[in-house]
C-alpha atoms as a PDB file:
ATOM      1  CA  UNK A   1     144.041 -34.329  70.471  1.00  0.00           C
ATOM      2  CA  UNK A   2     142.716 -32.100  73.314  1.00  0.00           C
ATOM      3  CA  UNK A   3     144.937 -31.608  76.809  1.00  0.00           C
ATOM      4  CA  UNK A   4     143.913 -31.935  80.290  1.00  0.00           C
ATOM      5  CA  UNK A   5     145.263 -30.167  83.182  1.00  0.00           C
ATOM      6  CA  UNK A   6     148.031 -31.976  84.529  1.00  0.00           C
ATOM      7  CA  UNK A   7     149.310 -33.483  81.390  1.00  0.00           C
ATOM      8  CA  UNK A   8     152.929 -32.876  80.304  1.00  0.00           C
ATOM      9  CA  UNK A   9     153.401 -31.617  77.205  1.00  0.00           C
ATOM     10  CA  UNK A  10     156.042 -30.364  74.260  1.00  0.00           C
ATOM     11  CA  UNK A  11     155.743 -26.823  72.516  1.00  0.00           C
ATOM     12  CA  UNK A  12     156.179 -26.145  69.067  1.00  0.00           C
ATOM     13  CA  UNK A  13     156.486 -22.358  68.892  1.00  0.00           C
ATOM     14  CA  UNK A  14     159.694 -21.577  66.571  1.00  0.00           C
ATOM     15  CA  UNK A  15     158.711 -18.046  68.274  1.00  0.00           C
ATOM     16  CA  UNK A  16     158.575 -18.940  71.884  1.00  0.00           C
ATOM     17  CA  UNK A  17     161.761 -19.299  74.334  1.00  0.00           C
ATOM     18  CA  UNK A  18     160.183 -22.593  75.235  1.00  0.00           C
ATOM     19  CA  UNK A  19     160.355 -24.169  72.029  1.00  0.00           C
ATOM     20  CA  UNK A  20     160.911 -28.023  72.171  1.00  0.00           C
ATOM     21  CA  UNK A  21     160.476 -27.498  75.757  1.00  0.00           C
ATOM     22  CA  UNK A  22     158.087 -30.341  78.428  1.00  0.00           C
ATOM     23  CA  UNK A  23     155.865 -28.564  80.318  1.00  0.00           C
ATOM     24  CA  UNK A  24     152.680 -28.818  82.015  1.00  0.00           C
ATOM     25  CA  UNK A  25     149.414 -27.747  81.591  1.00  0.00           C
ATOM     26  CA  UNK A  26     147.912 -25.358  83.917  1.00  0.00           C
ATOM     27  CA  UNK A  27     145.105 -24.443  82.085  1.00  0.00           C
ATOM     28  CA  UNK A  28     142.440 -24.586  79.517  1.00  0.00           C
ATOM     29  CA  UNK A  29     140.688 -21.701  77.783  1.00  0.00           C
ATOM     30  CA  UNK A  30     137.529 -21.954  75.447  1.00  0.00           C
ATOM     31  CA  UNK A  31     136.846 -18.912  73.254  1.00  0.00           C
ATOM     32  CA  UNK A  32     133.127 -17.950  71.908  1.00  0.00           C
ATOM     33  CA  UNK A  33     134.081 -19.445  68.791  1.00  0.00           C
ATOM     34  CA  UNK A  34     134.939 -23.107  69.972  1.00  0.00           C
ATOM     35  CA  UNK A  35     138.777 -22.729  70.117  1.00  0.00           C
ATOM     36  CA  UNK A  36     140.939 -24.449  72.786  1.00  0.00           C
ATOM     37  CA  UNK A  37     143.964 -23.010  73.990  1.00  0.00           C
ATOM     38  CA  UNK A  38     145.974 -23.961  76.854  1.00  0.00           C
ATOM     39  CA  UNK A  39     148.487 -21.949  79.565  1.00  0.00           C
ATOM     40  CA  UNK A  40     151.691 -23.939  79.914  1.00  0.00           C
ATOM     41  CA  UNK A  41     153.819 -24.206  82.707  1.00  0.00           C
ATOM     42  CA  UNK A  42     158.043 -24.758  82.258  1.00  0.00           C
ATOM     43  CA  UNK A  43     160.292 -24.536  84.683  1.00  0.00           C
ATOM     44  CA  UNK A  44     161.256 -21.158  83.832  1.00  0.00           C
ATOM     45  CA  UNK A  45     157.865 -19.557  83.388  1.00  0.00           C
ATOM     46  CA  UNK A  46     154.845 -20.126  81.254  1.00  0.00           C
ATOM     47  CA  UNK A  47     153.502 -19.519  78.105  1.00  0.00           C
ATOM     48  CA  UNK A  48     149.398 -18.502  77.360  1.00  0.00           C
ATOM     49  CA  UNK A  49     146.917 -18.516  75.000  1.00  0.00           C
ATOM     50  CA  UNK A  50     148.813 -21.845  73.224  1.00  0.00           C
ATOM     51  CA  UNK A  51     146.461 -23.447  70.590  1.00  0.00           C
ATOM     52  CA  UNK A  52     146.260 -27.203  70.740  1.00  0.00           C
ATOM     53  CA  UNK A  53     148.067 -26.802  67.338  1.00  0.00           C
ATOM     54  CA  UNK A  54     151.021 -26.310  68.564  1.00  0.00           C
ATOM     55  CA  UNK A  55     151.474 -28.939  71.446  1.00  0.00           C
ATOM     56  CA  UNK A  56     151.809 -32.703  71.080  1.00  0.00           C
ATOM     57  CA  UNK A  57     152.085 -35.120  74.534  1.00  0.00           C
ATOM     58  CA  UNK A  58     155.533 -35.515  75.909  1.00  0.00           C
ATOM     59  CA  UNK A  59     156.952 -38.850  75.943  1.00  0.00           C
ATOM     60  CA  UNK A  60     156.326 -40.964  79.359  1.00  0.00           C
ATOM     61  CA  UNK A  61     159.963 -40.499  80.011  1.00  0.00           C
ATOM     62  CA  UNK A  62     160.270 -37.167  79.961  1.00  0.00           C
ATOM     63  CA  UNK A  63     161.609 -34.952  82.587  1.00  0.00           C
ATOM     64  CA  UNK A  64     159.659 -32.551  84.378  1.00  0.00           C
ATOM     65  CA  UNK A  65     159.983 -30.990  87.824  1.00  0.00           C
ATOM     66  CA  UNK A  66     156.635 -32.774  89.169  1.00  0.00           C
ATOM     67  CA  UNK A  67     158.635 -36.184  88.268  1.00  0.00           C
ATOM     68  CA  UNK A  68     161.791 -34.928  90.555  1.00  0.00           C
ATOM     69  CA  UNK A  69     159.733 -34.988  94.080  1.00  0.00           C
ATOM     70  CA  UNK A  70     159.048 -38.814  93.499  1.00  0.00           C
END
């Protein structure tokens, strides 16, 4: 499953502080050889270079801080 911009996601990085963690994504990177990986936005920071891998779409009820302004 590929991620757009905008979509809220859930890391799975057992080496990451945001581990289990919704964030967003803030952007998408293509290498030369075809690979996908995405910059991640949490609420306290952001994680790069994140292959798709390791991400799966947060749940429509998750909280994030774009979902606290509405």
């Amino acid at each position: 499953m590929s991620f757009e911009e905008d979509d809220h996601v859930v890391l799975h990085d057992k080496h990451s502080e945001f581990d289990g963690e919704v964030g967003t994504v803030t952007q998408t990177m293509e290498s030369m050889f075809g690979d996908v990986t995405y910059t991640i936005s949490f609420e306290d920071g952001q994680e790069s270079g994140v292959p798709e891998d390791a991400l799966e779409a947060a749940p429509d009820d998750a909280d994030t801080d774009d979902d606290a302004d509405e």
